[in-house]
Structure formats: C-alpha cells, structure tokens
N, C-alpha and C. Protein backbone atom coordinates (compact mmCIF):
# COMPACT_ATOMS: atom_id res chain seq x y z
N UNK A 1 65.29 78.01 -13.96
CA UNK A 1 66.07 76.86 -13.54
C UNK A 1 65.30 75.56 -13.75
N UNK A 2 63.86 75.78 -13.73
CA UNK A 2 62.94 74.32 -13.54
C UNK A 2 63.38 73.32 -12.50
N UNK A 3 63.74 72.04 -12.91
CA UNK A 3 64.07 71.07 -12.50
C UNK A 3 65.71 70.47 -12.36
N UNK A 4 66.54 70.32 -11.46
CA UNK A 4 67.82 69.97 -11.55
C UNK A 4 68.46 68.87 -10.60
N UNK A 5 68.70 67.90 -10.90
CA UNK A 5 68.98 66.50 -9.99
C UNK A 5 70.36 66.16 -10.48
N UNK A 6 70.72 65.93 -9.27
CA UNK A 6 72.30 65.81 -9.11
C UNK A 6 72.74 65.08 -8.36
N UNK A 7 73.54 63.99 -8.15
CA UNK A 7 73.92 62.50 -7.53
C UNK A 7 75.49 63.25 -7.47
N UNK A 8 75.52 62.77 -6.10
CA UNK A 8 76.73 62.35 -5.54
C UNK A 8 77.40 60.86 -4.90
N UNK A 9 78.35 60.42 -5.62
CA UNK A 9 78.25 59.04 -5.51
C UNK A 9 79.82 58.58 -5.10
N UNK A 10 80.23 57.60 -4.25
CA UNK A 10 81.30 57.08 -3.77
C UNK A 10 81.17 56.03 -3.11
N UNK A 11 82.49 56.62 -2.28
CA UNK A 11 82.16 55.32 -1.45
C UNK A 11 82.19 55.71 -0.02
N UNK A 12 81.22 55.06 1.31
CA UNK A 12 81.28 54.97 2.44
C UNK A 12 82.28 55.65 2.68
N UNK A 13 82.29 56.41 3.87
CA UNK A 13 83.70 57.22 4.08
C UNK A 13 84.01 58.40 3.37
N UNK A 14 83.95 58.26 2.14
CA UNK A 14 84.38 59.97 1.51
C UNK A 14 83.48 61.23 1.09
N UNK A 15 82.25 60.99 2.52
CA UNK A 15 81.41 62.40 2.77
C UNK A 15 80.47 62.41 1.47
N UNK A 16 79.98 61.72 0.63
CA UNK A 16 79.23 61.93 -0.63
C UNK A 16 77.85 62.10 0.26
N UNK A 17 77.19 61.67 1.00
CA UNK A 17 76.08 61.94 1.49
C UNK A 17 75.94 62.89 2.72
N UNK A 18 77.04 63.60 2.71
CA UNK A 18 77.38 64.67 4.14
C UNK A 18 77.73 65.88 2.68
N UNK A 19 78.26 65.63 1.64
CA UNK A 19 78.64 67.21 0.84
C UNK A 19 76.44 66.72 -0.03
N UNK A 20 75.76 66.13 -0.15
CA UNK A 20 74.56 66.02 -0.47
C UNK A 20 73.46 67.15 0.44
N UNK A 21 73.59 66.56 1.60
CA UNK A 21 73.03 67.29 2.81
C UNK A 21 73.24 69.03 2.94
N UNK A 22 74.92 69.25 3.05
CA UNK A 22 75.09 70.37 2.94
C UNK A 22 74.48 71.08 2.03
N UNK A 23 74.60 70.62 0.69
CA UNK A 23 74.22 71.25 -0.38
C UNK A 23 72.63 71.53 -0.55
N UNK A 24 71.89 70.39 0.27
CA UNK A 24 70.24 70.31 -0.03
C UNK A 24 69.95 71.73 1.05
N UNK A 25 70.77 71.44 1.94
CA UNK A 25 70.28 72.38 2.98
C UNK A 25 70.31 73.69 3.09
N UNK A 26 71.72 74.27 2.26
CA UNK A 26 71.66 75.72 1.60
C UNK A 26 70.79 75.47 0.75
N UNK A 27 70.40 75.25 -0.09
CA UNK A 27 69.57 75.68 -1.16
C UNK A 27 68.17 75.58 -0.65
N UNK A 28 67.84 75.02 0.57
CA UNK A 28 66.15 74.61 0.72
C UNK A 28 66.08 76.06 1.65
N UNK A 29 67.34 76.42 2.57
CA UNK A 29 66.72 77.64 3.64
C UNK A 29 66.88 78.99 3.11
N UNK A 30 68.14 78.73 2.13
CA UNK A 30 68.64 80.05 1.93
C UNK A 30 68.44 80.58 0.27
N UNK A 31 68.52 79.30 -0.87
CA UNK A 31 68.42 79.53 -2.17
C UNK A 31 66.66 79.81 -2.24
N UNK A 32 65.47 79.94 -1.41
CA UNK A 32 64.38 79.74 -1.31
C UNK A 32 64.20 78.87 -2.80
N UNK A 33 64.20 77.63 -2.78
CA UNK A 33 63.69 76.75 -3.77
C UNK A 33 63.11 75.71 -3.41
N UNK A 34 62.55 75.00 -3.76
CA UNK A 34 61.81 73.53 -3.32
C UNK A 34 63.08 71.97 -3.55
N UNK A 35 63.59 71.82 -2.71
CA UNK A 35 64.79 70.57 -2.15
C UNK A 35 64.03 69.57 -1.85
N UNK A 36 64.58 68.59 -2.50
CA UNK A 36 64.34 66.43 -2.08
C UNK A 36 65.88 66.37 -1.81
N UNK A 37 66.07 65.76 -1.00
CA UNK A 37 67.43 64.82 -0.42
C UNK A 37 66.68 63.31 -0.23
N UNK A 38 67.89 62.56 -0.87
CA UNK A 38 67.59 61.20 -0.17
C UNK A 38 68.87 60.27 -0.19
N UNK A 39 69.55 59.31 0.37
CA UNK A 39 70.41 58.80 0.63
C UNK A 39 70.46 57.85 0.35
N UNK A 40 71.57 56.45 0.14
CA UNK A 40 71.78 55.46 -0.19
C UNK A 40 72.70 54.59 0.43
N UNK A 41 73.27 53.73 1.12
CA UNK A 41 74.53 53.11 1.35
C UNK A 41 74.67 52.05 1.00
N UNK A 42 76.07 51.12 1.46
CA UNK A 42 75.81 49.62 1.38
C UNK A 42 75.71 48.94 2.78
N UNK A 43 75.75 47.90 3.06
CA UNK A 43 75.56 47.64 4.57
C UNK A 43 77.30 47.95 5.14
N UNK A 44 78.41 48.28 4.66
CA UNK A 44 79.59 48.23 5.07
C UNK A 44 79.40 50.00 5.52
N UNK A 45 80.12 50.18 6.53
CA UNK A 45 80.27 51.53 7.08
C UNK A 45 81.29 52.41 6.55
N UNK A 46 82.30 51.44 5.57
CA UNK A 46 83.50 52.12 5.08
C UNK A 46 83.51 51.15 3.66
N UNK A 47 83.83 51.99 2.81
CA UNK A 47 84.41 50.96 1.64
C UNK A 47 82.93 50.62 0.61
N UNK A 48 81.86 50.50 1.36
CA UNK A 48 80.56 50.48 0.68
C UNK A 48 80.54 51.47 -0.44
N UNK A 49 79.03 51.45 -1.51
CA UNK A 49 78.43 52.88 -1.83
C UNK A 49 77.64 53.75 -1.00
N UNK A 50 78.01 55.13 -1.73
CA UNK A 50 77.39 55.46 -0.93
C UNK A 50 76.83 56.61 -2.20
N UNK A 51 75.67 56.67 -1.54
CA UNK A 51 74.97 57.96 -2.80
C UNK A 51 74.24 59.17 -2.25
N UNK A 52 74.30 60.27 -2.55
CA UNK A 52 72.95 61.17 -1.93
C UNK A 52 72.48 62.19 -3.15
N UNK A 53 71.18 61.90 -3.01
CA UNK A 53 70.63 62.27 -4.50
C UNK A 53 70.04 63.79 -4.13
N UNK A 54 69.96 64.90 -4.55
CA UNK A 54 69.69 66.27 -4.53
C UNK A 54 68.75 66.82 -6.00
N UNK A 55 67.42 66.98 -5.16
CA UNK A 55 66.87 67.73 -6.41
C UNK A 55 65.87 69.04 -5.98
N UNK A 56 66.72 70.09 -7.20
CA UNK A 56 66.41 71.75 -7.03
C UNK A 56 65.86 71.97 -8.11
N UNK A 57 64.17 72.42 -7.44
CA UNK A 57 63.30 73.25 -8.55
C UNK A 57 62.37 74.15 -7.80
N UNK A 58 62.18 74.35 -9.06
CA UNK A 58 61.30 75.99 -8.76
C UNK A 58 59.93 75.66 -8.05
N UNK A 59 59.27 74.61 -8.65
CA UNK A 59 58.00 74.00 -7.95
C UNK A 59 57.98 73.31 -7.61
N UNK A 60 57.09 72.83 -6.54
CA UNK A 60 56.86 71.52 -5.77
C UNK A 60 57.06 69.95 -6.33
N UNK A 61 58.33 69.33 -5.62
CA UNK A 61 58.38 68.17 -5.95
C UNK A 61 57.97 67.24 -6.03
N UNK A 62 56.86 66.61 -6.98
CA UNK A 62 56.12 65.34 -6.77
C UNK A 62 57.20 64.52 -6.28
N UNK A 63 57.71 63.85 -7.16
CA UNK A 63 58.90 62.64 -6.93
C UNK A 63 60.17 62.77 -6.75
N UNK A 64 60.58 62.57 -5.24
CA UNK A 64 61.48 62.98 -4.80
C UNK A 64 62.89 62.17 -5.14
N UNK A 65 62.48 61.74 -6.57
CA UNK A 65 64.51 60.65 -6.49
C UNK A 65 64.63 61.21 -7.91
N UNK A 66 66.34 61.19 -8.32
CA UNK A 66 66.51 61.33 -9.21
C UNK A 66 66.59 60.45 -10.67
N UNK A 67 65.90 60.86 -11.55
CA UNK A 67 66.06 59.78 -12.81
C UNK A 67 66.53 60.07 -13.53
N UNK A 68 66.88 60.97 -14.04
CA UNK A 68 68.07 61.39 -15.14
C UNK A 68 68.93 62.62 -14.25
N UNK A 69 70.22 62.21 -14.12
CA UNK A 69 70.84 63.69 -13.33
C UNK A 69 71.31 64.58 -14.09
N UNK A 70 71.18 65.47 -13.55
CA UNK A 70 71.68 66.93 -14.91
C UNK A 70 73.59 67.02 -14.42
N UNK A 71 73.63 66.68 -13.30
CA UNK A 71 74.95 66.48 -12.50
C UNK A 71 75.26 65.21 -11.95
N UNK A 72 76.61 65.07 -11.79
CA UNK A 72 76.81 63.79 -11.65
C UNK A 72 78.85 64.54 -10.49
N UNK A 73 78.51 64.10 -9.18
CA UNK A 73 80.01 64.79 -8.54
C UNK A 73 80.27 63.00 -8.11
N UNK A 74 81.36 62.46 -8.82
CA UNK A 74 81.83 61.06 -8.44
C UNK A 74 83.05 60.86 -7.77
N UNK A 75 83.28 60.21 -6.92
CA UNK A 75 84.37 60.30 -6.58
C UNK A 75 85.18 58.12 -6.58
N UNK A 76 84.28 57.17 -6.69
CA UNK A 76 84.86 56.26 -7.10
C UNK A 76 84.83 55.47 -8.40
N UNK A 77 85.65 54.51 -8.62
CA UNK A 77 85.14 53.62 -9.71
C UNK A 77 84.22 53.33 -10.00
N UNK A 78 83.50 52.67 -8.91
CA UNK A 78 82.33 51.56 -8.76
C UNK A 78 81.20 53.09 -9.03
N UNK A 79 81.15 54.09 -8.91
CA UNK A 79 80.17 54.80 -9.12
C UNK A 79 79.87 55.47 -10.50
N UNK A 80 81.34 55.68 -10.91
CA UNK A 80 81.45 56.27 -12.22
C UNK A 80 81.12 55.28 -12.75
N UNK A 81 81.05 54.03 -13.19
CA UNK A 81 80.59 52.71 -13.93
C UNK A 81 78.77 52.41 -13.53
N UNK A 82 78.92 53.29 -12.70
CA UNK A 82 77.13 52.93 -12.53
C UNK A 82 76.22 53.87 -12.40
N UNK A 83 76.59 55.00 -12.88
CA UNK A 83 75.90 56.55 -13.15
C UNK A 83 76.36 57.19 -13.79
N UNK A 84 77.50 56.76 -14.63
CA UNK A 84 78.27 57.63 -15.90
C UNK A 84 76.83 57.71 -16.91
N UNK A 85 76.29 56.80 -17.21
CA UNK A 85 75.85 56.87 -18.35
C UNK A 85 74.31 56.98 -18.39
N UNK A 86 73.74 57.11 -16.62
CA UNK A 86 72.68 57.60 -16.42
C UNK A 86 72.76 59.26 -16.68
N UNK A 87 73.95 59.85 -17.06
CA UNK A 87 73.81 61.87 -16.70
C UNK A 87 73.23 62.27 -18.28
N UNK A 88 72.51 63.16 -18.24
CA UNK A 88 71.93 63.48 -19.33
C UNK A 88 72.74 64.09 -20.77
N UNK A 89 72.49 64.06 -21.28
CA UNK A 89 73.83 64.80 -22.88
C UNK A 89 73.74 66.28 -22.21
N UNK A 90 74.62 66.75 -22.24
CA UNK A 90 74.72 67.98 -22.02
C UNK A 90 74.90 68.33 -20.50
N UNK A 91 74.98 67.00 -19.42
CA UNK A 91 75.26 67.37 -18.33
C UNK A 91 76.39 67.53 -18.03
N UNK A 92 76.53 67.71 -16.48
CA UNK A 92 78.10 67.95 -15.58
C UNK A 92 78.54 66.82 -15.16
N UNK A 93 79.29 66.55 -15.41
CA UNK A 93 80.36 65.68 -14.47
C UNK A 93 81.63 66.13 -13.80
N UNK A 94 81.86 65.79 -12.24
CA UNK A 94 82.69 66.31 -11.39
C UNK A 94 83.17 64.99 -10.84
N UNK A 95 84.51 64.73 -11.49
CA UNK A 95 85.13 63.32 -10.88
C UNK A 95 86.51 63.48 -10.04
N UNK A 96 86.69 63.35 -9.26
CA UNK A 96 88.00 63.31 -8.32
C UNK A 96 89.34 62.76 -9.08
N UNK A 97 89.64 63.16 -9.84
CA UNK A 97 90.80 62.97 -10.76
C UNK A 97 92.05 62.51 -10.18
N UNK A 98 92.13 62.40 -9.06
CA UNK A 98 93.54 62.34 -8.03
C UNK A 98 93.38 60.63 -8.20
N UNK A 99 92.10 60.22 -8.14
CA UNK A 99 92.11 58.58 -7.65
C UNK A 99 90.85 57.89 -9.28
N UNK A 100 90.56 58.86 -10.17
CA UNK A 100 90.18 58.07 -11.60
C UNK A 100 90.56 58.75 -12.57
N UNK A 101 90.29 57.81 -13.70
CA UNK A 101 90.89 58.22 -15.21
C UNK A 101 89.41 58.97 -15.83
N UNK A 102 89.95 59.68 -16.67
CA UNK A 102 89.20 60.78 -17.20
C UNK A 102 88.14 59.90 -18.14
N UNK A 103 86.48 59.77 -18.20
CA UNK A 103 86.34 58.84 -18.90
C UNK A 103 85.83 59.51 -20.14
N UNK A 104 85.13 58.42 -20.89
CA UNK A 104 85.22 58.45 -22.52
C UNK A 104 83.81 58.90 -22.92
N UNK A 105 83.01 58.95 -22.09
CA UNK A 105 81.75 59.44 -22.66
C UNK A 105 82.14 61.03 -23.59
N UNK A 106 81.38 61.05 -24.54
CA UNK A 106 81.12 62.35 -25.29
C UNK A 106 79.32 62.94 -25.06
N UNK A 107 80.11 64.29 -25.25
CA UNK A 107 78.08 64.72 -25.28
C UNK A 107 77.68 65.45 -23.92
N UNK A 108 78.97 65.12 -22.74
CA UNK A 108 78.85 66.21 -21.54
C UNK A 108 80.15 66.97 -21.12
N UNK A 109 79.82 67.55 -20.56
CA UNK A 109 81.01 68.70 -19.88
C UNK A 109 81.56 68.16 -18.41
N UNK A 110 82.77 67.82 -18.89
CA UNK A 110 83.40 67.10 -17.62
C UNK A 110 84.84 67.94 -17.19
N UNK A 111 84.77 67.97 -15.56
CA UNK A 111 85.62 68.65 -14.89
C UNK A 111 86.67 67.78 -14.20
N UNK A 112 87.56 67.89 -14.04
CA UNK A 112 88.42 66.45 -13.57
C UNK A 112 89.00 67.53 -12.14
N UNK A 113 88.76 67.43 -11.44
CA UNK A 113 88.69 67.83 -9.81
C UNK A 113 89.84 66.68 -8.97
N UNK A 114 91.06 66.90 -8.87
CA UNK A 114 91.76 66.60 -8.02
C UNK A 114 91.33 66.70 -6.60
N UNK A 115 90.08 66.36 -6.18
CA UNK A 115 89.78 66.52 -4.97
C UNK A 115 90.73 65.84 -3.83
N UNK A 116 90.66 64.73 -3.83
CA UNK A 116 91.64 64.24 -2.20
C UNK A 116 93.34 64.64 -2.31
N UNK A 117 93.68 64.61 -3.80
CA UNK A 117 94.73 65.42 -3.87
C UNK A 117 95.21 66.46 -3.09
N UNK A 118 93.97 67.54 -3.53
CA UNK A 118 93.95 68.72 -3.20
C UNK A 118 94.03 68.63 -1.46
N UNK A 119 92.93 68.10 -0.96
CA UNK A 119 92.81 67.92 0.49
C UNK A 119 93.63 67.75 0.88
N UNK A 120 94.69 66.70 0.72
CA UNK A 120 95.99 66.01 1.39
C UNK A 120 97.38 67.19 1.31
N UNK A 121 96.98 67.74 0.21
CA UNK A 121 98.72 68.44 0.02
C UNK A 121 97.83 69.50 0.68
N UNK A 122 96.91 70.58 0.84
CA UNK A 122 96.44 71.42 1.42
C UNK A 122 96.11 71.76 2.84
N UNK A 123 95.42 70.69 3.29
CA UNK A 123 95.20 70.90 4.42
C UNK A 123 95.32 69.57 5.07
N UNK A 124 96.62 68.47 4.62
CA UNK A 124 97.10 67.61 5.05
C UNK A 124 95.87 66.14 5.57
N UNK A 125 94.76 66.21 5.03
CA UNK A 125 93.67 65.54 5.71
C UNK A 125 92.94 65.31 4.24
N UNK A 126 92.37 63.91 4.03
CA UNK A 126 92.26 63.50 2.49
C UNK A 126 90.26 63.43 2.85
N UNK A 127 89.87 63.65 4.19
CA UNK A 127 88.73 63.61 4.61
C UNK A 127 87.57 64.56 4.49
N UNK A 128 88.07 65.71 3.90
CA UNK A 128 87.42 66.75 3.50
C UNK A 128 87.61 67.01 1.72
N UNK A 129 87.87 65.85 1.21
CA UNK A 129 87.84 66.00 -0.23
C UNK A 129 86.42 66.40 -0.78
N UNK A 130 85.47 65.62 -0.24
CA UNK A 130 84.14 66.10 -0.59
C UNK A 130 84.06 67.36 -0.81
N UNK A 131 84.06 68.05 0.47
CA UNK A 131 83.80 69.75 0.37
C UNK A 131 84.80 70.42 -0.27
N UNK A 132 85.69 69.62 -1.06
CA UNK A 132 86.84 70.02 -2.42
C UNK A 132 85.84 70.02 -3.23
N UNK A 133 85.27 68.64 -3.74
CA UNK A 133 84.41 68.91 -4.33
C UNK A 133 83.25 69.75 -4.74
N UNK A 134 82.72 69.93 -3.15
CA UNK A 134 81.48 70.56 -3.00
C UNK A 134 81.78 72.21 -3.49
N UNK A 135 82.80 72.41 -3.07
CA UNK A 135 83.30 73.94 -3.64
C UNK A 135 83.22 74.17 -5.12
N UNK A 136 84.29 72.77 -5.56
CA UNK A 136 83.95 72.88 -7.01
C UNK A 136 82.59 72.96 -7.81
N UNK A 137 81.77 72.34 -7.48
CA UNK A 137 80.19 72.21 -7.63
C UNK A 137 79.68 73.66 -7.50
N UNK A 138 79.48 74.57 -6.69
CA UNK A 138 79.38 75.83 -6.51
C UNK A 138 79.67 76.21 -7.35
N UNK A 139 81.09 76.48 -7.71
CA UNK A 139 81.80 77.59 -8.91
C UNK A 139 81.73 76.94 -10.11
N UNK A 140 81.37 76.06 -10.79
CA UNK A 140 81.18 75.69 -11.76
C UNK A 140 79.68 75.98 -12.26
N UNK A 141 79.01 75.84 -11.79
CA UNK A 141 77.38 75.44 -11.87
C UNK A 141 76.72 76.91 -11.26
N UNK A 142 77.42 77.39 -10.17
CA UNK A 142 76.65 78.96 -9.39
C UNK A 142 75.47 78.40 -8.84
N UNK A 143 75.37 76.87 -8.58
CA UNK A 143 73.83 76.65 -8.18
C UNK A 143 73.74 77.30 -6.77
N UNK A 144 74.51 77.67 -5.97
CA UNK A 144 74.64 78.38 -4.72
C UNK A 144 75.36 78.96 -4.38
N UNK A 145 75.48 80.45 -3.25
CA UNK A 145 76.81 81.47 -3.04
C UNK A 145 76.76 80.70 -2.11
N UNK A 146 79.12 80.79 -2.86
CA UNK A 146 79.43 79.92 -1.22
C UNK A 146 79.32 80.88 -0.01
N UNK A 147 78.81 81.80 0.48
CA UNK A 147 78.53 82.41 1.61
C UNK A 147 77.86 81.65 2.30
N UNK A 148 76.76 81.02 1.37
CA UNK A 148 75.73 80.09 1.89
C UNK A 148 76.23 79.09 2.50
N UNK A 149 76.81 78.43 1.67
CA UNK A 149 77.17 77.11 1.54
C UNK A 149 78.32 76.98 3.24
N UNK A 150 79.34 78.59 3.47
CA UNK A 150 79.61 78.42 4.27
C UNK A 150 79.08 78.44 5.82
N UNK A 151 78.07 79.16 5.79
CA UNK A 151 77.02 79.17 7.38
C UNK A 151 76.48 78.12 7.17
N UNK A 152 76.47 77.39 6.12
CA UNK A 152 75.71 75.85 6.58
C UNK A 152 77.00 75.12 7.49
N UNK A 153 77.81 75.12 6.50
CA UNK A 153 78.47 74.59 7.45
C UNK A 153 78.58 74.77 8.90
N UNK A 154 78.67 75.77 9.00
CA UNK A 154 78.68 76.18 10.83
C UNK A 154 77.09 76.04 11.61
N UNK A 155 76.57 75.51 10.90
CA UNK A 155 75.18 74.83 11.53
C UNK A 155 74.95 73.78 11.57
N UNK A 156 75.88 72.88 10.92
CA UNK A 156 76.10 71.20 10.99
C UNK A 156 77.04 70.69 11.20
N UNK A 157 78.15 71.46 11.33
CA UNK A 157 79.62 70.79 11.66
C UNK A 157 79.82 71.01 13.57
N UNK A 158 80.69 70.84 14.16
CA UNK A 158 80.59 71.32 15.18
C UNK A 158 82.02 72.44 14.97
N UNK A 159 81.89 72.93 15.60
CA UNK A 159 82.84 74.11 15.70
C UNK A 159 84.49 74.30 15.60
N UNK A 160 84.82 73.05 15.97
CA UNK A 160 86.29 72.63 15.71
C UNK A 160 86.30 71.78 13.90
N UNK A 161 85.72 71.75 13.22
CA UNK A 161 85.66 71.69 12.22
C UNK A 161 85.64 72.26 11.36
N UNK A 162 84.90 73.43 11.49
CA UNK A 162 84.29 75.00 10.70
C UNK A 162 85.73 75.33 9.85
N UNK A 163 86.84 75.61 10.67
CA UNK A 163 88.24 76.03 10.04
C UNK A 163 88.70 75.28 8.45
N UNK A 164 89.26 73.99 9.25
CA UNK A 164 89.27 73.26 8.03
C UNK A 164 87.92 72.52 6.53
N UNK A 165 86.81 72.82 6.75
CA UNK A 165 85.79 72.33 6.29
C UNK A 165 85.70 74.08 5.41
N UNK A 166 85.75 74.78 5.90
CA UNK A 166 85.62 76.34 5.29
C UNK A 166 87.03 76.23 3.88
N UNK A 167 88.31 75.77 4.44
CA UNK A 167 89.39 76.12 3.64
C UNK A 167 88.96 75.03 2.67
N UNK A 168 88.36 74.26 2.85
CA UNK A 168 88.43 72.91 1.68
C UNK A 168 87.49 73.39 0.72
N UNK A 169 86.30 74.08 1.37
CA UNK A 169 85.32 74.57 0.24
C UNK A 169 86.05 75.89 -0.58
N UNK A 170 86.72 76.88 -0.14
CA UNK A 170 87.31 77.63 -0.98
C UNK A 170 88.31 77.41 -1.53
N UNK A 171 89.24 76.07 -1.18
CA UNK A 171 90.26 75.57 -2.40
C UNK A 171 89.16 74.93 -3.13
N UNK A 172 88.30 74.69 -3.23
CA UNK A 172 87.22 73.68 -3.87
C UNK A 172 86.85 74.92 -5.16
N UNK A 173 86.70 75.97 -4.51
CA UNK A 173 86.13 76.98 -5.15
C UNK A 173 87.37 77.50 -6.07
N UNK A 174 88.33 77.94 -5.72
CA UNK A 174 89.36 78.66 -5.95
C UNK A 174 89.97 77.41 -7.45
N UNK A 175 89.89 76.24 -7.15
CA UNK A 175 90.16 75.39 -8.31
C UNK A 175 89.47 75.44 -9.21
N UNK A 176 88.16 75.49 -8.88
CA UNK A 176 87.06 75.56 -10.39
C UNK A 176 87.43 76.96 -11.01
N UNK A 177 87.40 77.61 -10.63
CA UNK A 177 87.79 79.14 -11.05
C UNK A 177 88.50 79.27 -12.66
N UNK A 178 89.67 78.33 -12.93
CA UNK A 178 90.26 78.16 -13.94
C UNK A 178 89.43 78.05 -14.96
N UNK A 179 88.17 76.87 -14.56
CA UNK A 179 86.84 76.08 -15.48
C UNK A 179 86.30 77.54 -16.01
N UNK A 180 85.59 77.77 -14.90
CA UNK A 180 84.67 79.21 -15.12
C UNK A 180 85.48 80.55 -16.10
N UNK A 181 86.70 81.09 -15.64
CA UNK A 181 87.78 81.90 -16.64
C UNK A 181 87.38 81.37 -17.63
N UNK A 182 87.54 80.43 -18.19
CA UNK A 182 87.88 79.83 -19.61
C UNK A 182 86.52 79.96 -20.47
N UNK A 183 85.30 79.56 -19.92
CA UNK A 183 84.23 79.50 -20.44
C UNK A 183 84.25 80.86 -20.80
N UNK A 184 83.76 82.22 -19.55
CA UNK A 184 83.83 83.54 -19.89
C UNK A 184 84.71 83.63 -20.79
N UNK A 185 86.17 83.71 -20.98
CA UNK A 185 86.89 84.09 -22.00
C UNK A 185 86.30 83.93 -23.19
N UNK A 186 85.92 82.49 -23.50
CA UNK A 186 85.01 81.86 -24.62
C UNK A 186 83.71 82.91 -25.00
N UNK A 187 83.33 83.10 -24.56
CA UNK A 187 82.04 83.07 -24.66
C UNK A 187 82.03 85.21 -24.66
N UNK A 188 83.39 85.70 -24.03
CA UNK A 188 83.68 86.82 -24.61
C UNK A 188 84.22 87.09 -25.73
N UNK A 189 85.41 86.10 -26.28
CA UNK A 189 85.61 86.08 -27.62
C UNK A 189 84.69 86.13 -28.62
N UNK A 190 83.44 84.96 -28.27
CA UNK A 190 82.27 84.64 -29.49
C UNK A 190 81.11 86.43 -29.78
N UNK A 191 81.72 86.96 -28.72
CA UNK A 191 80.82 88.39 -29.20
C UNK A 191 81.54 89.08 -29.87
C-alpha cells in the first residue's frame, strides 16, 4: 500500500471532517497501519470550508499533511475548484453529484456519488450524506471493511444515531457496488 493521502473537502456543516475522523480512526485501531488526521475550517460554523486530511501507510509518518492526494471525496464547489487539480493522475475522485457537475479533468477515475440525494430520499435527512460518501469510499477503494468502519461508529456517535449513521454507510456502500461490478467484469473479460 506504501503511502496514501486523501482530503475530504466541503463545506462547514456537511460532516467532511467527522466522515475524516471516522475513517482515520478505523484504520489507525483496527486496519493496524500508521494514521495522520488533521483538520481545517473557516472561521464560519456553517457555510465555511471545511477539510480533513487522512494519511495511511505502512511506515511511520514523518509529515503529517497531505501534498499530493491519491483521493480526493468533495462535496462542494469551492472545494472541487481548489483540490481538483491538486489529486494525482491516476487518482480517485468522489464528488456528491446531487449538488455538482461532473468535472473535466482527464487522467483520473472519477465516481459521481449522489450523496445528499441519496440521504434525503433514503433516510429523509440530507445530514448524513458524508457517511453516503464515506461508504462509497470503502467500496470503491477497499481501504477498510465496513464492519470496521461500522463499530467506529458506535464508539463516536452516541447511540441514538448508530441506526441512521449505519444505513447511510451501507447505502453508501451498496451504491458504489455498481463502480466495483463493472471494473471486475472488465478486468474478467481482459483474461
């Protein structure tokens, strides 16, 4: 695996540095790997940026921020315009497709994730789009079993949350699924 840095970026309010956390935190107790988390906002509590940067490797992290991301999970304008073109050729991009347009870069593999979509017609609440996301991130990438991903949750959420925060990560999951089929198919055909 080596080295893998991955930005989650939005805005204030739509959990980008709460689906960061989750994610650093399965992978640091349970993926046994070496995890940096670090966070970002603007001074606004809502409506700001907001960023949380995640990096998974095999050895000890000198420098804990990310400089080129191998992943990129966006969920606003203002972020996709200011880390689109930091993700490396050949990286991921995971953009919330419900609320941006598909963009034009060539040279990476991009997933267009109806996340708050999904949240709102699903489980009627547009506040758990993240962990739409965060699901998607899982099944695309396998960087973690959502088994994991789900006892984190129930170690940071409080308990009246667990329900809905669980269903958002497996529609999260259950959507990428299509991504993943397609590749396998591919990649069974090419033998």
């Amino acid at each position: 695996m080596g080295r893998t840095e991955i930005i989650f970026a939005g805005l204030g309010g739509q959990g980008m540095i709460t689906a960061g956390i989750i994610l650093a935190r399965t992978i640091a107790i349970y993926g046994k790997k070496f995890v940096a988390q670090s966070q970002s906002y603007g001074p606004e509590a809502r409506g700001g940026s907001a960023r949380s940067e995640v990096i998974v490797s095999d050895e000890e992290i000198i420098y804990p921020h990310v400089i080129n991301p191998d992943i990129l999970v966006i969920m606003s304008k203002e972020a996709m315009e200011k880390y689109l073109n930091k993700l490396k050729p050949n990286g991921i991009l995971l953009y919330d497709s419900s609320i941006l347009e598909r963009p034009k870069r060539k040279s990476i593999n991009i997933y267009a994730i109806p996340a708050t979509k999904i949240a709102f017609e699903n489980l009627n609440t547009k506040t758990v789009a993240n962990i739409v996301m965060l699901g998607a991130l899982i099944q695309i990438t396998k960087i973690i079993n959502k088994e994991l991903v789900e006892k984190t949750i129930k170690e940071v959420f409080p308990e009246k949350f667990w329900e809905v925060d669980i269903k958002a990560l497996n529609i999260g999951v259950e959507f990428a699924k299509k991504f993943t089929r397609s590749s396998q198919e591919v990649s069974q055909q090419q033998k």
